[in-house]
Protein backbone atom coordinates (compact mmCIF):
# COMPACT_ATOMS: atom_id res chain seq x y z
CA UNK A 1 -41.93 -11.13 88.03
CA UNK A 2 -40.10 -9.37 91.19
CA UNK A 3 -41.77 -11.74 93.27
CA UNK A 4 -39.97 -14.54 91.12
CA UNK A 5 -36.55 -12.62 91.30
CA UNK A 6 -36.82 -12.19 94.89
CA UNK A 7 -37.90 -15.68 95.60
CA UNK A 8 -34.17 -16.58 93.29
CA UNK A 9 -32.01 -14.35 95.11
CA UNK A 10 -33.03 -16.23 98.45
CA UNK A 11 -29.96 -17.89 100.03
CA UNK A 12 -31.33 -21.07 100.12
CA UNK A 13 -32.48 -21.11 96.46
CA UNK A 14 -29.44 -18.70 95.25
CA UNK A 15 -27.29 -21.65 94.40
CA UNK A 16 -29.32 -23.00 91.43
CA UNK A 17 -30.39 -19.55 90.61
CA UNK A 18 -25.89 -19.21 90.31
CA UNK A 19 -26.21 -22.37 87.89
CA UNK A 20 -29.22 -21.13 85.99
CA UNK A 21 -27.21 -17.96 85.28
CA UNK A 22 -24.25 -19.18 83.79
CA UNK A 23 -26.58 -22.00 81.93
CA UNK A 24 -27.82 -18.89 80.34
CA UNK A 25 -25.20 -17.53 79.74
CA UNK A 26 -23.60 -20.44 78.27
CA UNK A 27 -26.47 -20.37 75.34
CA UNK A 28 -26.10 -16.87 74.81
CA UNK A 29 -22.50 -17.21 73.85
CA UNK A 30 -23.75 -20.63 71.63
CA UNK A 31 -26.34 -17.85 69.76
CA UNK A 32 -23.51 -15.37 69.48
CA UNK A 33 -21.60 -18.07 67.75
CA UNK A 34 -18.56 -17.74 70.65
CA UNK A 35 -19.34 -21.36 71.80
CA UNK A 36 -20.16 -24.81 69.85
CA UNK A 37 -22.72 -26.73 71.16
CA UNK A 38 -20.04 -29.31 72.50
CA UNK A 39 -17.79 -26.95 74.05
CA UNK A 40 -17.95 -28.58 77.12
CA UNK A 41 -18.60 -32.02 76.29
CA UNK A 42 -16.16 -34.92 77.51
CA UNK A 43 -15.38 -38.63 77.98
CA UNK A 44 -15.04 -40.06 81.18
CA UNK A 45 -13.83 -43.51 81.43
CA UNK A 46 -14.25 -45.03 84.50
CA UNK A 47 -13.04 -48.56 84.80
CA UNK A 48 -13.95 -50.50 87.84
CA UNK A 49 -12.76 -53.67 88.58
CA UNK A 50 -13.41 -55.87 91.99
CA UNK A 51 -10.19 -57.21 91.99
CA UNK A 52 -9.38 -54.41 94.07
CA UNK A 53 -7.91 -52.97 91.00
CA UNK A 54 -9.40 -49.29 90.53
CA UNK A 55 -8.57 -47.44 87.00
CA UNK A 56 -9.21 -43.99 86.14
CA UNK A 57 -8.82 -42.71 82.88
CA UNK A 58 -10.37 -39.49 81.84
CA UNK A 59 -10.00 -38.84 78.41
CA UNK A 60 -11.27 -34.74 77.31
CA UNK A 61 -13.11 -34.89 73.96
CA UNK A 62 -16.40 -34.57 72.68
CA UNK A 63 -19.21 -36.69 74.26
CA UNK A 64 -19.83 -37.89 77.69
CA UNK A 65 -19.90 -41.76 78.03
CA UNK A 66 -18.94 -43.75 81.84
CA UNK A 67 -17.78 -47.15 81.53
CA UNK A 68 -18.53 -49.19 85.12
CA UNK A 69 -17.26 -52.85 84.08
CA UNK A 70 -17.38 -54.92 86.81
CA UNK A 71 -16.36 -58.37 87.59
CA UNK A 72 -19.32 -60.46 87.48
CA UNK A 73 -18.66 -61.94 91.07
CA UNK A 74 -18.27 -58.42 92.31
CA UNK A 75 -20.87 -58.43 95.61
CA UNK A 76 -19.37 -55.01 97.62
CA UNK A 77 -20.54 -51.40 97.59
CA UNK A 78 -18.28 -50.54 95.14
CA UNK A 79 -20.05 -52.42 92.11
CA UNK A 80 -23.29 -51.49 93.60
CA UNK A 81 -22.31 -47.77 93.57
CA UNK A 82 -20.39 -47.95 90.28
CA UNK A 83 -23.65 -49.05 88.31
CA UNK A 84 -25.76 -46.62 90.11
CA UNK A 85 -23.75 -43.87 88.90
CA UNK A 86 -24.06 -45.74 85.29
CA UNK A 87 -27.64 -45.90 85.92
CA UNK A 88 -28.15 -42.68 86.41
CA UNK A 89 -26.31 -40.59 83.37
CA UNK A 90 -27.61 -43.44 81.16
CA UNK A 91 -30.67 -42.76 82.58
CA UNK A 92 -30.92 -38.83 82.06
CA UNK A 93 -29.70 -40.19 78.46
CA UNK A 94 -26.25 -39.07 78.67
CA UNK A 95 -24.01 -39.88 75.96
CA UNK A 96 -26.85 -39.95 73.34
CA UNK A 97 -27.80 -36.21 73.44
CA UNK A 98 -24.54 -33.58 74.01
CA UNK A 99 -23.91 -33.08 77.55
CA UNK A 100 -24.69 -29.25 78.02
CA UNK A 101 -28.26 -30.20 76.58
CA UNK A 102 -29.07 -32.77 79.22
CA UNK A 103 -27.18 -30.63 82.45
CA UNK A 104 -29.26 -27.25 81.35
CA UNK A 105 -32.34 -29.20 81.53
CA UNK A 106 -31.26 -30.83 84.44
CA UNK A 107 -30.03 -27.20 85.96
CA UNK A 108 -33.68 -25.45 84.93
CA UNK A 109 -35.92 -28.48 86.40
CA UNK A 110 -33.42 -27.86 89.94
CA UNK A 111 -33.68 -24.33 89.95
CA UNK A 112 -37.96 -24.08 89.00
CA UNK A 113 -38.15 -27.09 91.42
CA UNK A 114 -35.99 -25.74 94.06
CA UNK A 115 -38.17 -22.07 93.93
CA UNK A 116 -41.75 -23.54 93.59
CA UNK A 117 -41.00 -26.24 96.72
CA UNK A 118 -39.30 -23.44 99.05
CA UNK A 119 -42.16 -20.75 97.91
CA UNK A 120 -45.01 -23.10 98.61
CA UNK A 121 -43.79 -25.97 101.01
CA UNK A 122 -41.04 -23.62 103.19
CA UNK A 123 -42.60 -19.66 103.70
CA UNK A 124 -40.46 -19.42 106.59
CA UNK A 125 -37.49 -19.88 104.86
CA UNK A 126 -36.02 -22.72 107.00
CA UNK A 127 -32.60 -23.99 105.71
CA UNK A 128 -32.88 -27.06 107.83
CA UNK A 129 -36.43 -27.48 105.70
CA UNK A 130 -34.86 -26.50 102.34
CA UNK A 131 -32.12 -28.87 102.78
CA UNK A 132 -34.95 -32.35 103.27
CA UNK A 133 -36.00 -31.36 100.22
CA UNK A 134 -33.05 -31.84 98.22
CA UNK A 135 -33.63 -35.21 97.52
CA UNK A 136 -36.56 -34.77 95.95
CA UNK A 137 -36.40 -31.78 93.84
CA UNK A 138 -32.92 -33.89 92.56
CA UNK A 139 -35.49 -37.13 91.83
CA UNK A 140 -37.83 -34.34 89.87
CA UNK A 141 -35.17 -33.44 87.91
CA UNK A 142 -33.49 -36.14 86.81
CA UNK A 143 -37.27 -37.71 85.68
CA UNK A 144 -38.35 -34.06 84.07
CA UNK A 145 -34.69 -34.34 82.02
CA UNK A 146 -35.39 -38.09 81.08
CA UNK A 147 -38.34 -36.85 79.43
CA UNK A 148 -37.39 -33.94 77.93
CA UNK A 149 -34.10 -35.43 76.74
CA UNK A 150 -35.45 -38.29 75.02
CA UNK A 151 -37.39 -36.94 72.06
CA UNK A 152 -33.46 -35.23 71.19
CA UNK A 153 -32.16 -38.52 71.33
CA UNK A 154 -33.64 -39.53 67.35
CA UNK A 155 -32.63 -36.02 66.39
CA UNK A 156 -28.94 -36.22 67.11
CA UNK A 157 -28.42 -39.36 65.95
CA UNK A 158 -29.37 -38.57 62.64
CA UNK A 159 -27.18 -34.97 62.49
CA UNK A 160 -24.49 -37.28 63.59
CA UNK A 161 -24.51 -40.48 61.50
CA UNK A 162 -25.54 -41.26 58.44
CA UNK A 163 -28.70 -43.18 57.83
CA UNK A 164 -27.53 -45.60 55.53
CA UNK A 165 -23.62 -45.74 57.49
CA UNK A 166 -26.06 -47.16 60.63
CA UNK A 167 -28.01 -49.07 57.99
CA UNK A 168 -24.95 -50.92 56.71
CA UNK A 169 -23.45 -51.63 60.11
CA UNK A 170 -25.66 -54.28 60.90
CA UNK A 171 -23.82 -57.83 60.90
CA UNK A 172 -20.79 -56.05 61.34
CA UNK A 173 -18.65 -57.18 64.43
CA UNK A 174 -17.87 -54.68 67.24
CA UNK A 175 -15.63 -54.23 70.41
CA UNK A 176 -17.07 -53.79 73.46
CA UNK A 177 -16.26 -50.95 75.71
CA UNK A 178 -18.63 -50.75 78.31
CA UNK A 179 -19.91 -53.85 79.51
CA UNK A 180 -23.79 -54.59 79.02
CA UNK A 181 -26.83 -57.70 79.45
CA UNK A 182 -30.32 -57.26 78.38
CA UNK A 183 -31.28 -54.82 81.24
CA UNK A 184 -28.17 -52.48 81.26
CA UNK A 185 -26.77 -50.55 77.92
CA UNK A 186 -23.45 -50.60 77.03
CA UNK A 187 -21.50 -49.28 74.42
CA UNK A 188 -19.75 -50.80 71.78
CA UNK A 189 -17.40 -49.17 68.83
CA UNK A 190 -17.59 -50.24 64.95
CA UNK A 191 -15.48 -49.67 62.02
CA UNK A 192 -16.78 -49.19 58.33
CA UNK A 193 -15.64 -47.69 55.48
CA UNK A 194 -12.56 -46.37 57.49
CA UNK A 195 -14.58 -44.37 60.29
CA UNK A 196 -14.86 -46.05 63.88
CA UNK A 197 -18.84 -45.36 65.23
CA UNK A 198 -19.78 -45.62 69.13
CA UNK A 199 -22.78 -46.96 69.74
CA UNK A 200 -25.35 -47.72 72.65
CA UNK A 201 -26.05 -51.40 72.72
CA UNK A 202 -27.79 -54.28 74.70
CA UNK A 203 -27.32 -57.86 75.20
CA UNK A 204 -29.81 -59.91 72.56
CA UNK A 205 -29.87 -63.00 74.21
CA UNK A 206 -29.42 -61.13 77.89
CA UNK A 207 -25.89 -62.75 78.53
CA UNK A 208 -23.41 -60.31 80.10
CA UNK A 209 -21.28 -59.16 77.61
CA UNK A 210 -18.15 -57.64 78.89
CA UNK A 211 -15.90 -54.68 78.32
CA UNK A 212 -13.42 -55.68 75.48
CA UNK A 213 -15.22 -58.47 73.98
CA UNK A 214 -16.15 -59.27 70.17
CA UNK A 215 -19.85 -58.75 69.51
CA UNK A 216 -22.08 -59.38 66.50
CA UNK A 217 -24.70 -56.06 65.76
CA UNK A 218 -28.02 -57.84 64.69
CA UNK A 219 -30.18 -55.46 65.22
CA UNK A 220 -31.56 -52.04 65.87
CA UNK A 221 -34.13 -51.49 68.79
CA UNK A 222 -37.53 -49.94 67.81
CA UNK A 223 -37.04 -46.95 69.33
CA UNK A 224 -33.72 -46.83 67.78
CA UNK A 225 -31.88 -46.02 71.44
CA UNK A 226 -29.45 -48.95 71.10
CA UNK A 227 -28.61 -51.69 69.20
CA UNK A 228 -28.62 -55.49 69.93
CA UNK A 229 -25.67 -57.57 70.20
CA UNK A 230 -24.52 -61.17 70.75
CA UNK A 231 -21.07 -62.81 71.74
CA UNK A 232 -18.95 -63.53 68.52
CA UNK A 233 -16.77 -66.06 68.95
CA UNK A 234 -14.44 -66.69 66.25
């Protein structure tokens, strides 16, 4: 154990150790009760558009989606980096589980991967050394969140909706608001019975659906991350 606490306290390790704390202490005060779980969830809305028009609107509330839409002739680094920041929250499930979830399993995998790598790969506590291996503790934890992250993903959408709401949504039309095609998710927004529902969703027919469009729900995927969608024209 004071081999552990010694190895956290190291300068080049002390950073994560900083962001493990106040993880920690960020539960406690959830146990206490002087927290909710989505204290510190938000919306950002990111709006990207290669007509060298660039919007930013950042709305505070309660869940963390990005919306990247991008011209479909867009070719320059700006689409390519736009979707790769997509990529990546979608891909540590952002905006399906509540944001403090996925960062505190995002901060623990840095932190234990940061201290095993330095204690086993960098004895002579180089900071040129700890600094190369950045990049791969960060690839570690964004795949050890990914999978810890996605069993959660079933669970919360069941605390948040109701079964037979989602049920009864199918054939329903929708309005885009982040763009999507069969390999990228998107999300789309639904009314019934009075109550507007976000939801992740995909292109059914792989056709690039984009932001502000009329969609048709068909169907739910089989592991239930996203639904299925198709251009409505009316």
């Amino acid at each position: 154990m004071s081999e552990l606490i010694t190895a956290s306290l190291l300068l080049i390790n002390l950073p994560f150790t900083v962001l493990f704390g106040l993880v920690f202490l960020y539960w406690l005060f959830v146990i206490i009760g002087a927290l909710d779980i989505n204290s510190f969830d938000f919306d950002l809305d990111l709006d990207v558009d290669m007509d060298m028009d660039v919007d930013m609107d950042m709305d505070v509330d309660m869940d963390a989606d990005v919306d990247m839409d991008a011209d479909a002739d867009a070719g320059s680094g700006g689409h390519a980096s736009g979707n790769f920041f997509f990529s990546v929250l979608s891909f540590t499930n952002i905006g399906q589980v509540p944001f403090m979830i996925v960062m505190s399993f995002f901060i623990l995998s840095l932190w234990a991967g940061s201290v095993l790598i330095n204690y086993y790969f960098n004895p002579h506590i180089s900071v040129l050394l700890a600094l190369l291996f950045l990049f791969p503790n960060f690839l570690i934890a964004l795949v050890a969140t990914k999978l810890a992250t996605t069993p959660l993903i079933r669970i919360f959408r069941a605390l948040e909706n109701d079964p037979n709401q989602i049920k009864s949504i199918l054939g329903h039309i929708c309005i885009v608001n982040i763009s999507t095609d069969s390999d990228r998710i998107g999300q789309a927004e639904v009314t019934t019975s009075g109550a507007s529902i976000l939801l992740n969703v995909k292109s059914l027919k792989g056709d690039r659906i984009p932001k502000g469009a009329r969609a048709l729900i068909v169907e739910e995927s089989e592991d239930g991350g996203y639904y299925l969608i198709e251009k409505f024209n009316s």
